[in-house]
C-alpha atoms as a PDB file:
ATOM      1  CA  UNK A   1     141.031 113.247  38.822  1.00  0.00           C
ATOM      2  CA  UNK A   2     139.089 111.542  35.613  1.00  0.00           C
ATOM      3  CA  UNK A   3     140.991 110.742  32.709  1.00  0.00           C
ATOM      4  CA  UNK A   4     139.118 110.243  29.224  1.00  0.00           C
ATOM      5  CA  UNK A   5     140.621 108.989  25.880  1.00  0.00           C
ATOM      6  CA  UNK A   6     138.663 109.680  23.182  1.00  0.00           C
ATOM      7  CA  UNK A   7     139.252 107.526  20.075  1.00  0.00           C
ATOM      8  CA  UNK A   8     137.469 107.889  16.648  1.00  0.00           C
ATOM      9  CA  UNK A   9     136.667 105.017  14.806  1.00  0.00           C
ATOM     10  CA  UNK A  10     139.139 104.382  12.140  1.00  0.00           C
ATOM     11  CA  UNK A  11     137.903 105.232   8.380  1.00  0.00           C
ATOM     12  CA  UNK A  12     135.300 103.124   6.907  1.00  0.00           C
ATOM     13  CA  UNK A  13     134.531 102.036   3.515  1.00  0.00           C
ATOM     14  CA  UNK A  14     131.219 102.917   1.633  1.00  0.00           C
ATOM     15  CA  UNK A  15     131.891 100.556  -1.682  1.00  0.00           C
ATOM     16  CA  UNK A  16     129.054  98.432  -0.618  1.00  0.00           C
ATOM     17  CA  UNK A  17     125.209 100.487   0.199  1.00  0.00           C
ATOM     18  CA  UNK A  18     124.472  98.980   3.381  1.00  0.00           C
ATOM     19  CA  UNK A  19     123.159 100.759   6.588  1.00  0.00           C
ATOM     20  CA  UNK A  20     125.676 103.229   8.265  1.00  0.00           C
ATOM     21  CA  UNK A  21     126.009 100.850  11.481  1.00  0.00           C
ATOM     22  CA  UNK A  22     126.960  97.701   9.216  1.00  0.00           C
ATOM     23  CA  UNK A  23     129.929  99.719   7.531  1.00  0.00           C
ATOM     24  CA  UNK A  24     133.477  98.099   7.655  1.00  0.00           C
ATOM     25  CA  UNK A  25     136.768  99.560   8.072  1.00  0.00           C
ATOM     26  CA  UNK A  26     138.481 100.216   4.634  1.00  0.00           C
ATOM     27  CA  UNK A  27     141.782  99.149   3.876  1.00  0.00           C
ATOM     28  CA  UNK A  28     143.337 102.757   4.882  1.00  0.00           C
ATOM     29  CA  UNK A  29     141.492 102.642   8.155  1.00  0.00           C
ATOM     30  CA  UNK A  30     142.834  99.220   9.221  1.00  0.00           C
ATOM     31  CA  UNK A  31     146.240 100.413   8.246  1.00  0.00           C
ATOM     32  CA  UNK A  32     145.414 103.352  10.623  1.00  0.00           C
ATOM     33  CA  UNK A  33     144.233 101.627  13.401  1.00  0.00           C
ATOM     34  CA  UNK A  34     147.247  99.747  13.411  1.00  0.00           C
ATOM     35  CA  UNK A  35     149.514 102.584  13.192  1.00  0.00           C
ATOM     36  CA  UNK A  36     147.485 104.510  15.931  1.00  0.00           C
ATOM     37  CA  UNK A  37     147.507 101.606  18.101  1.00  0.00           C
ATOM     38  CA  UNK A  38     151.374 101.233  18.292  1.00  0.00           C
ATOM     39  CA  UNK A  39     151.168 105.303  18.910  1.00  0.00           C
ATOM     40  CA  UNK A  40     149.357 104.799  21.851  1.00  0.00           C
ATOM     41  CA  UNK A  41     150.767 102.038  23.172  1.00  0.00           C
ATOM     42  CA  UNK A  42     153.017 103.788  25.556  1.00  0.00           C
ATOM     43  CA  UNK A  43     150.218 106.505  26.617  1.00  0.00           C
ATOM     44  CA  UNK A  44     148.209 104.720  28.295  1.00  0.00           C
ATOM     45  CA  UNK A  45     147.573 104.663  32.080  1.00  0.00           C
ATOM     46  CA  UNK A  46     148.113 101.680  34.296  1.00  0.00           C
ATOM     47  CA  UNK A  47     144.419 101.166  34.632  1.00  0.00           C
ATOM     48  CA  UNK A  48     141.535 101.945  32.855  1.00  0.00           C
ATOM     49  CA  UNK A  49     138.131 100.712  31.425  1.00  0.00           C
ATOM     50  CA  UNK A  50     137.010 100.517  27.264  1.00  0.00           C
ATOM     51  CA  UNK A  51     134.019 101.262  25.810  1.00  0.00           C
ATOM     52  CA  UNK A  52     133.143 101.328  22.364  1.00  0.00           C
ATOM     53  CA  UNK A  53     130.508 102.237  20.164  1.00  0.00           C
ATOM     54  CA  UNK A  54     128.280  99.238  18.632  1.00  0.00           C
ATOM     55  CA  UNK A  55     128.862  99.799  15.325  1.00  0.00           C
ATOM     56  CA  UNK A  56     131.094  97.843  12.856  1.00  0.00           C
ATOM     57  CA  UNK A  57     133.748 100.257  12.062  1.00  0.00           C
ATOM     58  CA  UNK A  58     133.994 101.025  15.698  1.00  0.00           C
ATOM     59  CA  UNK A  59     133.920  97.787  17.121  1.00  0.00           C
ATOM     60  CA  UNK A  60     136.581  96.534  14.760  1.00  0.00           C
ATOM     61  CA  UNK A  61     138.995  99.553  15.547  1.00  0.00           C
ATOM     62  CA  UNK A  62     138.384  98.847  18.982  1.00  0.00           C
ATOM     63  CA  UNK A  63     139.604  95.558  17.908  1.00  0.00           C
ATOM     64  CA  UNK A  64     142.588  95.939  16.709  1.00  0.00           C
ATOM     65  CA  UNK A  65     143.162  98.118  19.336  1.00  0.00           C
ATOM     66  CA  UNK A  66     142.780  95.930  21.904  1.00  0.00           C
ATOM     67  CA  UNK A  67     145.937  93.575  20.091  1.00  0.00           C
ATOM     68  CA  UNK A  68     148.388  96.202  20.658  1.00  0.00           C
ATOM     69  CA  UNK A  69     147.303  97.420  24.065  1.00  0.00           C
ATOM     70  CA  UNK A  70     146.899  94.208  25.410  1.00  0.00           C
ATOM     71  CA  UNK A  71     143.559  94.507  26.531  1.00  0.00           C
ATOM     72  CA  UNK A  72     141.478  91.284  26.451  1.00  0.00           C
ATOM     73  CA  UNK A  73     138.318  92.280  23.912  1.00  0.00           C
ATOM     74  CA  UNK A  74     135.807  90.035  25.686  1.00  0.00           C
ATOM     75  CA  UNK A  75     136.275  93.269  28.416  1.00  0.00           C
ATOM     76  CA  UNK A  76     135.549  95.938  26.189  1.00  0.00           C
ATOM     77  CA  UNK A  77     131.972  97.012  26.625  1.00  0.00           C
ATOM     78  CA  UNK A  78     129.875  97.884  23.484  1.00  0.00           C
ATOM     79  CA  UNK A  79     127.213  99.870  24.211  1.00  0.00           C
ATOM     80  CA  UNK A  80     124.310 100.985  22.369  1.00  0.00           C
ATOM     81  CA  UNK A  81     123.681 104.209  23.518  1.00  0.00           C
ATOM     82  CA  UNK A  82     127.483 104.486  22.025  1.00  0.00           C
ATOM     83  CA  UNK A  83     126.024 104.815  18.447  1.00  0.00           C
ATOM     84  CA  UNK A  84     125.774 108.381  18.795  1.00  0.00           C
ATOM     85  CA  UNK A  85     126.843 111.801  16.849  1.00  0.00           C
ATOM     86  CA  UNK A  86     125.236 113.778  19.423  1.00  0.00           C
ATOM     87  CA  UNK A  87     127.275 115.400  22.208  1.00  0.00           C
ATOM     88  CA  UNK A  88     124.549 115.796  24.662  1.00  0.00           C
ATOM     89  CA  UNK A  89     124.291 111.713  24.154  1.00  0.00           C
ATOM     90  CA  UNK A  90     127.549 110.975  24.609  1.00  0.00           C
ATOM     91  CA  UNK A  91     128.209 113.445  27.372  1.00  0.00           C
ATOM     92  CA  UNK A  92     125.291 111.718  28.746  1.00  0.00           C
ATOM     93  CA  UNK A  93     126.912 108.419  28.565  1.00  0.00           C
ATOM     94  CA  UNK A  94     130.340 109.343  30.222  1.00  0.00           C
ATOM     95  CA  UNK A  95     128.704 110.424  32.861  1.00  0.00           C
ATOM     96  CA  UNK A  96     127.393 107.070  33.625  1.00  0.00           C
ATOM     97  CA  UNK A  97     130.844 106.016  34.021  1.00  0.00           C
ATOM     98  CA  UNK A  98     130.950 104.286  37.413  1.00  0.00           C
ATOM     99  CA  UNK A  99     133.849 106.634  39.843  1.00  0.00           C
ATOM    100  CA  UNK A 100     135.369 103.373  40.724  1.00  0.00           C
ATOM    101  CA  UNK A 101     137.239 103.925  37.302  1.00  0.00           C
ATOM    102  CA  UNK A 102     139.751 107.228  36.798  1.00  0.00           C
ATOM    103  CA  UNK A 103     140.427 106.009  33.434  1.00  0.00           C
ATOM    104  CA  UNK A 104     138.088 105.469  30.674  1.00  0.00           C
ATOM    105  CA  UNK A 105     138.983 104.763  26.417  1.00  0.00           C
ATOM    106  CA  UNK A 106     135.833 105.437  24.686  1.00  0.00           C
ATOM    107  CA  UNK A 107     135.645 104.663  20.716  1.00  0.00           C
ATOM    108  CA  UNK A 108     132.954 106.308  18.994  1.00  0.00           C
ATOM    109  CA  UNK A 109     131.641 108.840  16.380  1.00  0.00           C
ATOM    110  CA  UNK A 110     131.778 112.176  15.086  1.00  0.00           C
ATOM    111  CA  UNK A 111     130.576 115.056  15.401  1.00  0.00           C
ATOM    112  CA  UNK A 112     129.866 113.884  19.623  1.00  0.00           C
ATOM    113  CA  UNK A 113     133.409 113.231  19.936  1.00  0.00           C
ATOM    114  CA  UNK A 114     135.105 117.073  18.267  1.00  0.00           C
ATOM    115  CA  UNK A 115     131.995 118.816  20.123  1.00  0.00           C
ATOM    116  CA  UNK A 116     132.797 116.768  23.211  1.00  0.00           C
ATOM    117  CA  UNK A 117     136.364 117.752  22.723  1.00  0.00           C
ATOM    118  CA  UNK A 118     135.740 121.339  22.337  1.00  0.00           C
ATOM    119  CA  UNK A 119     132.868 122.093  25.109  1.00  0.00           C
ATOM    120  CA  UNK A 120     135.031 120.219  28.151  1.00  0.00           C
ATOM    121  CA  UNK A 121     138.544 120.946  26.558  1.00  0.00           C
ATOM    122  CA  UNK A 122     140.871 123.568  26.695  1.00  0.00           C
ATOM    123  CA  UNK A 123     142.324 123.295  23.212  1.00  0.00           C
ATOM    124  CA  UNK A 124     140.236 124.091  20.210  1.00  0.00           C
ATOM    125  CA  UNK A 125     140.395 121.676  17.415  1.00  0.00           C
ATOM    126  CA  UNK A 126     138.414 121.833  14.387  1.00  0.00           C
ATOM    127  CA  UNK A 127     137.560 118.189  13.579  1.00  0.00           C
ATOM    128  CA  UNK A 128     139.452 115.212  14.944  1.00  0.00           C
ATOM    129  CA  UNK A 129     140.218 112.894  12.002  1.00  0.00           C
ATOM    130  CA  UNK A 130     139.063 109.265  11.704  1.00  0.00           C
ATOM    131  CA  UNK A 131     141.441 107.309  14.273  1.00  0.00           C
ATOM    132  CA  UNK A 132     142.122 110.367  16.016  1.00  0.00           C
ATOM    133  CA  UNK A 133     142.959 110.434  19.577  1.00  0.00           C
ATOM    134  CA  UNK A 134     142.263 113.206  22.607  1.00  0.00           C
ATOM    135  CA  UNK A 135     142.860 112.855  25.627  1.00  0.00           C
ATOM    136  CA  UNK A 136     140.830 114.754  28.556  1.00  0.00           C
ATOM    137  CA  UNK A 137     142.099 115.724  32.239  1.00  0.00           C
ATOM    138  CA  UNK A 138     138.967 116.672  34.180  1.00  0.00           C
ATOM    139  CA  UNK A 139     140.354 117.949  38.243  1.00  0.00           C
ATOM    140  CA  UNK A 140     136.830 115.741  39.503  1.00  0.00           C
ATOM    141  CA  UNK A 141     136.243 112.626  41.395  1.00  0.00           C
ATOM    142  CA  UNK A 142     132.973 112.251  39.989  1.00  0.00           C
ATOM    143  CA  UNK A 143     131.989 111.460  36.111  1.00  0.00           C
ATOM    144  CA  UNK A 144     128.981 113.297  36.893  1.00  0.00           C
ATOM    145  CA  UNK A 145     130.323 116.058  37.821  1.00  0.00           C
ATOM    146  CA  UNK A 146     132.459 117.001  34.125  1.00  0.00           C
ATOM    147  CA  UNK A 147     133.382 120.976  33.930  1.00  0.00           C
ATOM    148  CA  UNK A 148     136.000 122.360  31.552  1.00  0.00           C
ATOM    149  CA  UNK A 149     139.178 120.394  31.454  1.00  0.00           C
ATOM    150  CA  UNK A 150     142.665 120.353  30.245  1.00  0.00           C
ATOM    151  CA  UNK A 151     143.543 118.710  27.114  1.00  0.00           C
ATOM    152  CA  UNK A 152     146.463 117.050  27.718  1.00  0.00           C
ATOM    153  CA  UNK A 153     147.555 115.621  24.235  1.00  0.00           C
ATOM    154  CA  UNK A 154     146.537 114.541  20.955  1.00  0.00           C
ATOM    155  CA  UNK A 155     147.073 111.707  18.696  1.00  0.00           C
ATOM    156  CA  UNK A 156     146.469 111.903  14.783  1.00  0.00           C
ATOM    157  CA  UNK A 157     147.266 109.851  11.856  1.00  0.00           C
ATOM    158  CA  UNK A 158     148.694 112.887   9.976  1.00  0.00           C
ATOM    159  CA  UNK A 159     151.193 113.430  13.211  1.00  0.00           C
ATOM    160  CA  UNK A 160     152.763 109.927  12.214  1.00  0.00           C
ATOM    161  CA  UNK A 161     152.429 109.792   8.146  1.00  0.00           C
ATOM    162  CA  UNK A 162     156.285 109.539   7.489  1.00  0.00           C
ATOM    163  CA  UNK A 163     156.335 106.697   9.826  1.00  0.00           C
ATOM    164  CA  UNK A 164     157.982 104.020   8.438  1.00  0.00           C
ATOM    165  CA  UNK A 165     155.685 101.583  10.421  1.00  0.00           C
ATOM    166  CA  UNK A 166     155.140  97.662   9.479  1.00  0.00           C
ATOM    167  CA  UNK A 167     152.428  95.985  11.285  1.00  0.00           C
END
């Protein structure tokens, strides 16, 4: 069994014209990182390995992330090939997932991560939102080896935006 949690970067800012991979959270993405991070905190499995995207806004939701879920950053990877909106990229990149590892977070980018979400799983969903979560059940012992799988849950910021929450 493979286990994949899917995590868009939180939303970024475009007040300043700079390329797209230099872009910074904005304020409401940092407060949603932090929000979606506490969310998750009790999700997780026991074990599992992060990637992330190489880009700003990814890398810093990653980040703060990694503060709530107790996962030391210098062992989340960032990874070029990451930097993608393509599915057949990112699919591409998942599958390089060593089997030693059931469990893998990924951060990164739309439109890979809703067309990854809808080709491998069983729940239709018409664009996950910036900081939204999905997480994948594929019955395989190999990352190479991804069919259709179940969609097991969901995680978005709209779920959570009566929430009382203080960081």
């Amino acid at each position: 069994m493979k286990n994949l949690i899917l995590i868009r970067h939180s939303k970024s800012s475009w007040d300043i014209p700079i390329k797209d991979i230099d872009r910074s959270l904005s304020i409401k993405g940092i407060k949603d990182a932090h929000l979606m991070a506490f969310h998750l905190m009790n999700e997780l499995p026991n074990s599992y390995i992060v990637w992330s995207s190489v880009s700003k806004r990814t890398t810093e939701t990653a980040y703060i992330f990694s503060q709530y879920l107790n996962i030391p950053p210098e062992t989340i990877q960032y990874l070029d090939d990451l930097y993608t909106f393509e599915v057949k990229n990112l699919e591409k990149m998942i599958n390089k997932c060593e089997n030693l590892y059931d469990n893998l977070i990924l951060f990164g980018h739309n439109e890979a991560i809703t067309n990854f979400v809808n080709k491998f799983g069983d729940l239709y969903i018409e664009n996950v939102p910036t900081t939204g979560i999905v997480f994948l059940e594929f019955d395989t012992d190999d990352w190479k080896n991804l069919s259709k799988g179940k969609t097991t849950k969901t995680l978005f910021p709209s779920q959570f935006k009566n929430d009382k929450f203080k960081q």
